[in-house]
N, C-alpha and C. Protein backbone atom coordinates (compact mmCIF):
# COMPACT_ATOMS: atom_id res chain seq x y z
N UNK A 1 94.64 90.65 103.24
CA UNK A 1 95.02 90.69 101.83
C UNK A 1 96.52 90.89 101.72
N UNK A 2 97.24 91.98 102.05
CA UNK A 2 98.68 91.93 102.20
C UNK A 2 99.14 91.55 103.19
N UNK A 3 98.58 91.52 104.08
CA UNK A 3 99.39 91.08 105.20
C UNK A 3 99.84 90.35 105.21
N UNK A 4 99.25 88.92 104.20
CA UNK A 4 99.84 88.24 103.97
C UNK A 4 100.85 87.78 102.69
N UNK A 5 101.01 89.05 102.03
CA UNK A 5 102.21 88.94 101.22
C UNK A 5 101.56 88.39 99.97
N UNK A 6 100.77 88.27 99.61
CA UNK A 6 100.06 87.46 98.71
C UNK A 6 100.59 89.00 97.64
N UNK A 7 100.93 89.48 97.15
CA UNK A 7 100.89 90.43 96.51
C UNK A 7 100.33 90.91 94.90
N UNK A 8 100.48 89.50 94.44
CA UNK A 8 99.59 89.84 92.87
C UNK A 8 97.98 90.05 92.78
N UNK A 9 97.36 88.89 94.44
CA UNK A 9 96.08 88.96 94.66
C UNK A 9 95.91 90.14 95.18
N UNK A 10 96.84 90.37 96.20
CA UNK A 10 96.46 92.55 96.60
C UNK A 10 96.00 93.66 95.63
N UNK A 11 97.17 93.19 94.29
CA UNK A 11 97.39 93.96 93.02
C UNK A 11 96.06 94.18 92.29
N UNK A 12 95.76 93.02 92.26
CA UNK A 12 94.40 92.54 91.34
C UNK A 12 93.29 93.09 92.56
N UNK A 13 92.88 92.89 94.02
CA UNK A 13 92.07 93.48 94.78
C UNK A 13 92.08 95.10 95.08
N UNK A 14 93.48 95.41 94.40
CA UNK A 14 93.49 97.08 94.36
C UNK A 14 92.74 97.63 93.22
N UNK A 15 92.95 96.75 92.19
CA UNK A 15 92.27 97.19 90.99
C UNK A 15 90.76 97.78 90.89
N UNK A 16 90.07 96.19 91.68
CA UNK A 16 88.74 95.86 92.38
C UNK A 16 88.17 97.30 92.93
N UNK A 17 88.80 97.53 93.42
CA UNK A 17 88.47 98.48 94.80
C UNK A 17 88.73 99.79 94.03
N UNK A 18 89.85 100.21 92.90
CA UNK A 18 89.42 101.56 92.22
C UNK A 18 88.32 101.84 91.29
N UNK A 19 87.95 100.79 90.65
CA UNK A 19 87.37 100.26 90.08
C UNK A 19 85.64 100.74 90.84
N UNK A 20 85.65 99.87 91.50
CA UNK A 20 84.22 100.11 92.66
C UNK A 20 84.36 101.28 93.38
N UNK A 21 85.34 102.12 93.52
CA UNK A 21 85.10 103.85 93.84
C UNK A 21 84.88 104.73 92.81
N UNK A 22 85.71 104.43 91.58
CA UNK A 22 85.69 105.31 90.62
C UNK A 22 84.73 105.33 89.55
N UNK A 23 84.15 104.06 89.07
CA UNK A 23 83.60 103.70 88.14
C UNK A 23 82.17 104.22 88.09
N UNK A 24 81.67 105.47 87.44
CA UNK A 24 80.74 105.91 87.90
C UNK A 24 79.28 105.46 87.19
N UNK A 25 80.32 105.01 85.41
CA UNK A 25 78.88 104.64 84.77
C UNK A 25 78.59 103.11 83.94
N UNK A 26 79.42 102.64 85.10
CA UNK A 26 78.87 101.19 85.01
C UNK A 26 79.96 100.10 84.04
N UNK A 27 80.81 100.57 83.45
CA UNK A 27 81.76 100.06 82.57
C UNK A 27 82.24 99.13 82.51
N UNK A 28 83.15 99.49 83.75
CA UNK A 28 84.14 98.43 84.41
C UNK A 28 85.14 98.83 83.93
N UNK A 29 85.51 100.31 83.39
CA UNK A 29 86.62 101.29 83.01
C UNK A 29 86.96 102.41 83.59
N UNK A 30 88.03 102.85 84.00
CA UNK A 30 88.32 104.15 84.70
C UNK A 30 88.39 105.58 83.01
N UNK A 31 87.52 106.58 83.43
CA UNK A 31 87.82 107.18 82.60
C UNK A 31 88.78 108.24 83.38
N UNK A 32 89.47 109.45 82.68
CA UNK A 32 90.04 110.12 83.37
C UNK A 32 88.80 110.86 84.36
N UNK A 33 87.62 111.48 83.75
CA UNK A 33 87.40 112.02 84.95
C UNK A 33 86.88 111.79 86.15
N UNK A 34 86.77 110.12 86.22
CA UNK A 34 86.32 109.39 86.71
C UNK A 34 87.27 109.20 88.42
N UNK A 35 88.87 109.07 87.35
CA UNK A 35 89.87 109.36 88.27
C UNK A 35 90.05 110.44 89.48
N UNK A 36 89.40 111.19 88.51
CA UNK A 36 90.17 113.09 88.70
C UNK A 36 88.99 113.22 90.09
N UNK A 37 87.70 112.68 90.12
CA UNK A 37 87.52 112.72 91.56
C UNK A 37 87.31 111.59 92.17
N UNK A 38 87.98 110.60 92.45
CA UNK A 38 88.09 109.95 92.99
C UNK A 38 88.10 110.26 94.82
N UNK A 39 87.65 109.97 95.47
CA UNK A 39 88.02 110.06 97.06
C UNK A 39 89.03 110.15 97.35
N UNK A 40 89.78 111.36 98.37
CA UNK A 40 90.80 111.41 98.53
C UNK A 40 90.80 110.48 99.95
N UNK A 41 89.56 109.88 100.43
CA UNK A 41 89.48 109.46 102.16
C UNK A 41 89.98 108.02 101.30
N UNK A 42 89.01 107.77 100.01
CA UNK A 42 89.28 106.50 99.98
C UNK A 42 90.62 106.05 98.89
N UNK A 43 91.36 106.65 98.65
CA UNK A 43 92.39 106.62 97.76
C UNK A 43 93.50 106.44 99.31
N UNK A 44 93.55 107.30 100.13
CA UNK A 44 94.05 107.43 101.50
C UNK A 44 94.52 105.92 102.44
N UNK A 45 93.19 105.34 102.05
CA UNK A 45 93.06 104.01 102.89
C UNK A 45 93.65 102.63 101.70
N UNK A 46 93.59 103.04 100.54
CA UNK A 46 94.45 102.11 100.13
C UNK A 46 95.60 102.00 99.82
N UNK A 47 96.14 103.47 100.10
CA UNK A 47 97.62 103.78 100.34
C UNK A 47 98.09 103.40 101.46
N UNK A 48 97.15 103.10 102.59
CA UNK A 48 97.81 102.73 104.17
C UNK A 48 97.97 101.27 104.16
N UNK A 49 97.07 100.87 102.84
CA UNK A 49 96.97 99.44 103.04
C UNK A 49 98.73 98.53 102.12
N UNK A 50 98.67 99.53 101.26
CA UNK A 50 99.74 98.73 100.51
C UNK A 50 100.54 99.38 101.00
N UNK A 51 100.83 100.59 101.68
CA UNK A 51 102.41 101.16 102.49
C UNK A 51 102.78 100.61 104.03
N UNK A 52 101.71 100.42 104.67
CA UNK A 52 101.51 99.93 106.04
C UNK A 52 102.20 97.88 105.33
N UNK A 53 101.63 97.24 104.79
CA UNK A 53 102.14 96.20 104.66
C UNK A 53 103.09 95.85 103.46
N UNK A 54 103.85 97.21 103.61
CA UNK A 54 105.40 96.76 102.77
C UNK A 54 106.23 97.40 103.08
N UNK A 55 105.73 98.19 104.38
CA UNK A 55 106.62 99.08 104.92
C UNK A 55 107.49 99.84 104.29
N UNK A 56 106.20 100.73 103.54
CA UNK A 56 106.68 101.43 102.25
C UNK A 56 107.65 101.35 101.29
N UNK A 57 107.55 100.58 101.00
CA UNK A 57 108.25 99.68 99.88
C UNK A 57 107.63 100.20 98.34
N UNK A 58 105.92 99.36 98.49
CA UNK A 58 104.94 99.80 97.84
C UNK A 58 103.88 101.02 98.18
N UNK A 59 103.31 100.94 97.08
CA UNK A 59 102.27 101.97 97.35
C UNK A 59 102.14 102.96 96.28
N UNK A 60 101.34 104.22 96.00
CA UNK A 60 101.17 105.23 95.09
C UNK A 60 102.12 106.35 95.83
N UNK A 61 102.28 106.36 97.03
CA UNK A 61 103.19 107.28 97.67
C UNK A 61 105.05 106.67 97.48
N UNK A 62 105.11 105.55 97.57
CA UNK A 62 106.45 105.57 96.87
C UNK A 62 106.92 105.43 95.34
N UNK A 63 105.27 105.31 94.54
CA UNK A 63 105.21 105.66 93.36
C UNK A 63 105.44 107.07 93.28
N UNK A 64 105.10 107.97 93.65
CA UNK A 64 105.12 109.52 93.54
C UNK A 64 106.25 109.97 94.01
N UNK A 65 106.98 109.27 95.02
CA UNK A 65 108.46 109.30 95.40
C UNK A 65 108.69 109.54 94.03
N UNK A 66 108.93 108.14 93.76
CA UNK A 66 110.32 107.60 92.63
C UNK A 66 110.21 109.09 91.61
N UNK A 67 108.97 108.83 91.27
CA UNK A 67 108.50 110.14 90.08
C UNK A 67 109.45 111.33 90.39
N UNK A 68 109.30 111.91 91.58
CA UNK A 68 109.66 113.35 91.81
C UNK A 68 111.37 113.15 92.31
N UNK A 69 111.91 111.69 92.45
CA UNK A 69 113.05 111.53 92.60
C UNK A 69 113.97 111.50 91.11
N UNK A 70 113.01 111.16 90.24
CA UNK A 70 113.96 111.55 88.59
C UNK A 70 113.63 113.03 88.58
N UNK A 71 113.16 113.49 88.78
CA UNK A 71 113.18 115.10 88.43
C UNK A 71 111.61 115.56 87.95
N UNK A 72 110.71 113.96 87.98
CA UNK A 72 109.20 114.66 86.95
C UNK A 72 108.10 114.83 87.87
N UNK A 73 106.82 114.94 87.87
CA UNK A 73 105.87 115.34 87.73
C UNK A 73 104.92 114.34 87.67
N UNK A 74 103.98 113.98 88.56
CA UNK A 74 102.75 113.03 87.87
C UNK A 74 102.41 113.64 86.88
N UNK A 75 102.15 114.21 86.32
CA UNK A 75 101.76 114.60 84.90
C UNK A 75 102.46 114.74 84.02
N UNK A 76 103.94 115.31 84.24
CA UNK A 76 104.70 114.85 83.34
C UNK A 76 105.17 113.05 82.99
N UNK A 77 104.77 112.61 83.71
CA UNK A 77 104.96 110.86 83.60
C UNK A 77 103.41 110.61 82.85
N UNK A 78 102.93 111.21 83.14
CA UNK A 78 101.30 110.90 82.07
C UNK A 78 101.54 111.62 80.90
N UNK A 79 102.08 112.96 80.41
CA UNK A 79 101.87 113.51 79.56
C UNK A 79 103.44 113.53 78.37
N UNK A 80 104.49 112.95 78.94
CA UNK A 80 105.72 112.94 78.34
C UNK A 80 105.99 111.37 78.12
N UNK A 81 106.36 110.86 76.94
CA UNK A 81 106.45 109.34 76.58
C UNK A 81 108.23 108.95 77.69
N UNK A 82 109.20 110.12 77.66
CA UNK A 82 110.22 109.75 78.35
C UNK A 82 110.29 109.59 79.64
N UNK A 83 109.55 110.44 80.11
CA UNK A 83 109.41 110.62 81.22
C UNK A 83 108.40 109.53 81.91
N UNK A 84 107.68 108.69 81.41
CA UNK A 84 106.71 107.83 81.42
C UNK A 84 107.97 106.08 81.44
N UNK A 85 108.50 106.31 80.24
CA UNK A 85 109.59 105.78 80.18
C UNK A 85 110.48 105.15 81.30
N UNK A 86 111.06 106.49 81.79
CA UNK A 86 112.06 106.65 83.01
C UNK A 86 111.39 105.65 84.22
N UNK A 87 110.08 106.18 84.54
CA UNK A 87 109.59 105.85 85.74
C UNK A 87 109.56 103.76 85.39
N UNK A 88 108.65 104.04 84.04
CA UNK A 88 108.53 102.72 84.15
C UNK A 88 109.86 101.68 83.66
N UNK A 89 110.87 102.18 83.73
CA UNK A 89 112.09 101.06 83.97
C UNK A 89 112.46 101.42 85.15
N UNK A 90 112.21 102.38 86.13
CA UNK A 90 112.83 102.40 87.30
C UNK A 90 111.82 101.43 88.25
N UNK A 91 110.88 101.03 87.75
CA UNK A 91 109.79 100.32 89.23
C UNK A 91 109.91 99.05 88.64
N UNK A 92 110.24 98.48 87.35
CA UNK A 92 110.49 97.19 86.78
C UNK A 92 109.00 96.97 85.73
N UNK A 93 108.80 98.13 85.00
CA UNK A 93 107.72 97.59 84.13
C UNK A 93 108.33 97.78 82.77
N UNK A 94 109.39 98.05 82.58
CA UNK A 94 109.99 98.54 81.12
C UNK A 94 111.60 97.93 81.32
N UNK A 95 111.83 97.15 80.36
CA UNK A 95 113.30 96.24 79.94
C UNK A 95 114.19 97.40 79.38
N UNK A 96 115.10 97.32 79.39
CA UNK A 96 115.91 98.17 77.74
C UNK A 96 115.85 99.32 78.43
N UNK A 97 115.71 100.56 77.41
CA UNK A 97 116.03 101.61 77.13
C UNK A 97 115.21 102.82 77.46
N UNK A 98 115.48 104.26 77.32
CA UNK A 98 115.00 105.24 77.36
C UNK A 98 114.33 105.21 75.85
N UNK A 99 114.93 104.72 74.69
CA UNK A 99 115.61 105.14 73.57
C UNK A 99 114.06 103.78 72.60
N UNK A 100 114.18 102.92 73.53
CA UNK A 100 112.82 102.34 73.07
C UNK A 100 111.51 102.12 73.53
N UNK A 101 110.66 101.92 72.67
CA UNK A 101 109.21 101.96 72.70
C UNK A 101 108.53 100.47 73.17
N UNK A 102 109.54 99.62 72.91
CA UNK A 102 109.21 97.78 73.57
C UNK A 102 109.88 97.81 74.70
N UNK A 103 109.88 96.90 74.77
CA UNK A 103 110.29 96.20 76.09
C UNK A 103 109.85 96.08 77.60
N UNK A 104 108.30 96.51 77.48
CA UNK A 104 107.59 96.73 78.42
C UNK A 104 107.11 94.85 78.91
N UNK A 105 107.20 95.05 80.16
CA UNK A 105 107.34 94.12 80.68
C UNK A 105 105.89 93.53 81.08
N UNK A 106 105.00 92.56 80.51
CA UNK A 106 103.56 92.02 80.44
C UNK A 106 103.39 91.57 82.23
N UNK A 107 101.98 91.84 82.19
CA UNK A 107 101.63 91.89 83.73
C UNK A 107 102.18 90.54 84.07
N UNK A 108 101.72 89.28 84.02
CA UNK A 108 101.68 88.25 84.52
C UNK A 108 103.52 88.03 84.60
N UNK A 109 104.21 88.86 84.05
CA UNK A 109 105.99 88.70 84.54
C UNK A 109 106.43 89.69 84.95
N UNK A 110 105.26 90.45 86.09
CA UNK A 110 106.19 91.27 86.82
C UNK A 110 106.53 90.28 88.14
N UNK A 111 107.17 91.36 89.05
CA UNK A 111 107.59 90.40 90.24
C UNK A 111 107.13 90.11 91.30
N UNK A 112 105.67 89.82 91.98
CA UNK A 112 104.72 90.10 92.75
C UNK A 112 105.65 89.22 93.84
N UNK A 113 106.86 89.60 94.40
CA UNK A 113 107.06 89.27 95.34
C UNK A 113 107.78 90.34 96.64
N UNK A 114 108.14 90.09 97.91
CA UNK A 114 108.78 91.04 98.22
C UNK A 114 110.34 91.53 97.92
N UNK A 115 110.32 91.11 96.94
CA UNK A 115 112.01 91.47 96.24
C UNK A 115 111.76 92.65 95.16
N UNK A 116 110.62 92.68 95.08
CA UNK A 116 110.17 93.57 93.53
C UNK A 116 111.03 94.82 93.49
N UNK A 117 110.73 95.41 92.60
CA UNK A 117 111.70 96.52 92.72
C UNK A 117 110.30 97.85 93.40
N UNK A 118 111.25 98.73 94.39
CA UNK A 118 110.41 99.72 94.71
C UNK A 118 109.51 100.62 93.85
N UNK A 119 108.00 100.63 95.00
CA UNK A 119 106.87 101.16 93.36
C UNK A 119 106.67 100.02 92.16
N UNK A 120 106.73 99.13 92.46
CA UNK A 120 106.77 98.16 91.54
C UNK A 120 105.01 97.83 91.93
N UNK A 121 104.71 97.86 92.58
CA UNK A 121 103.23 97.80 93.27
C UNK A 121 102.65 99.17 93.77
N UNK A 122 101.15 99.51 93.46
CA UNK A 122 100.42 98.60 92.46
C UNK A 122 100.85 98.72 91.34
N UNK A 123 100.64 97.86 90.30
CA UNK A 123 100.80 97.86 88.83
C UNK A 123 100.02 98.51 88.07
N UNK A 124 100.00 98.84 86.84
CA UNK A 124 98.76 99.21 86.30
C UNK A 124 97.96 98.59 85.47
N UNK A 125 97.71 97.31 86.19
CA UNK A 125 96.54 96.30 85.90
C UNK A 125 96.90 95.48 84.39
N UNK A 126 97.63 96.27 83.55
CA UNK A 126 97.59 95.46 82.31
C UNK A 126 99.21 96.11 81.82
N UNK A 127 99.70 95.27 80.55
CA UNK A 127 100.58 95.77 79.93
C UNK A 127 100.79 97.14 78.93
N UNK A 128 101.19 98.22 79.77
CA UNK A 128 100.42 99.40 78.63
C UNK A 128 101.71 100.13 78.18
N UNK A 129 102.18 99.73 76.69
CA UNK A 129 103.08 100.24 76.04
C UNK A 129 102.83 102.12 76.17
N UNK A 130 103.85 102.36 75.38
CA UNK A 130 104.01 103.80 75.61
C UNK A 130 103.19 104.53 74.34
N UNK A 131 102.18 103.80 73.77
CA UNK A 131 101.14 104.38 72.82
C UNK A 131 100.27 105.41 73.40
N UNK A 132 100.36 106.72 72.90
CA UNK A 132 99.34 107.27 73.71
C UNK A 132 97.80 107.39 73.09
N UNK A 133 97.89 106.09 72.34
CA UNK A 133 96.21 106.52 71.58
C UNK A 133 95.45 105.83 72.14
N UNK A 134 96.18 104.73 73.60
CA UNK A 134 95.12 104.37 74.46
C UNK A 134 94.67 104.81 75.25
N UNK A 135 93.23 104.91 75.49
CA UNK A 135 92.77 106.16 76.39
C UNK A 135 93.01 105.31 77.38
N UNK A 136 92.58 104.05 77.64
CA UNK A 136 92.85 103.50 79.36
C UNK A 136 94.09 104.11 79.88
N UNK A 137 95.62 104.35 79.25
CA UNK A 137 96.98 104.38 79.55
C UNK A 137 96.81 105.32 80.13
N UNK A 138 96.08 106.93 79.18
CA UNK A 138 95.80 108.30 80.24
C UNK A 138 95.12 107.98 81.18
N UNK A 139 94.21 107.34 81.35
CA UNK A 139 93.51 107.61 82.23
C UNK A 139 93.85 106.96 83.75
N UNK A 140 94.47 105.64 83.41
CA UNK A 140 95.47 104.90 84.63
C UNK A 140 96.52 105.97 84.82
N UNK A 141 97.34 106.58 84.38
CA UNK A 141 98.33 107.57 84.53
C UNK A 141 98.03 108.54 85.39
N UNK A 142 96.59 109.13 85.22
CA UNK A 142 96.07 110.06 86.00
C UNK A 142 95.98 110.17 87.32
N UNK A 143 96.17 108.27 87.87
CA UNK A 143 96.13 108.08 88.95
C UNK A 143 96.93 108.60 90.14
N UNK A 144 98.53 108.94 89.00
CA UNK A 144 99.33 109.64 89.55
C UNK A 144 99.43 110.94 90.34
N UNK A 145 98.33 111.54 89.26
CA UNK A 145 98.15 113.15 89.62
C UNK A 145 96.98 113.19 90.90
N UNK A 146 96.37 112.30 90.73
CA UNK A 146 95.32 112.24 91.40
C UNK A 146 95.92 111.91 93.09
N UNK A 147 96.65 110.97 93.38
CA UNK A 147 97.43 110.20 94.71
C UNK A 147 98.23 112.13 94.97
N UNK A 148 98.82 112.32 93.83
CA UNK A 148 99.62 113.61 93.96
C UNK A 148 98.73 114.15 95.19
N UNK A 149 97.32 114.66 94.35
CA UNK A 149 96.53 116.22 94.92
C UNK A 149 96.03 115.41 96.19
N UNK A 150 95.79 113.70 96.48
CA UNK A 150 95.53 113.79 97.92
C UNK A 150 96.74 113.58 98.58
N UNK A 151 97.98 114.35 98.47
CA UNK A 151 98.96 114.07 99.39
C UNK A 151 99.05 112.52 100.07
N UNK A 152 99.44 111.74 98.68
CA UNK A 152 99.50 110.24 99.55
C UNK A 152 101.50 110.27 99.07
């Protein structure tokens, strides 16, 4: 799957695969608490898969980098719109500003190549403005805290 660089099909087979660990009641939606226990063996192995073939480039562990390299918190990137902000113009999912609420960058034009910007992979499956009245947005966010508590 990555090995061969294919990276949007990885993106989309990462999805697959949280999806089929987490999904407990049949949906085809991550709820948060769905997240919150997720496998840390199997959250583990798909961190080796996207860090091992980007030579950490990608992954939830150089996602959690970047995070704790602005100064925040997986949870503060889930629970603060700026701080949510920050991260997502630093990995290439947000255009513009601190200062605005657009410019979020729609899945199908991110950069699924190996030039992307670091943490730019995985994505979070869809285009999710900085509204917090979507519950999917918390609950993909969570993913953060979650990669956090298994030390990926």
């Amino acid at each position: 799957m990555l090995f061969r660089s294919k990276w949007r099909k990885a993106d989309e087979q990462n999805w697959e695969l949280l999806r089929q660990i987490g999904d407990q009641n049949g949906d085809l939606e991550l709820s948060v608490s769905e997240v919150r226990q997720f496998s840390c063996h199997d959250f583990q192995w798909i961190e080796q898969i996207w860090s091992s073939n980007s030579a950490g480039k990608f992954g939830y562990h150089a996602q959690i980098k970047l995070i704790r390299d602005n100064g925040d918190t997986p949870e503060k990137v889930r629970d603060d719109v700026t701080a949510y902000r920050r991260f997502a113009l630093n990995v290439g999912w947000k255009k513009g500003g601190l200062d605005s609420g657009d410019d979020y960058v729609w899945y199908d034009d991110l950069d699924f190549t190996a030039s992307a910007s670091p943490g730019e992979l995985p994505a979070l499956g869809t285009r999710l403005p900085d509204t917090y009245d979507i519950p999917d947005r918390y609950a993909l966010l969570t993913l953060f805290s979650r990669a956090a508590a298994c030390n990926l």
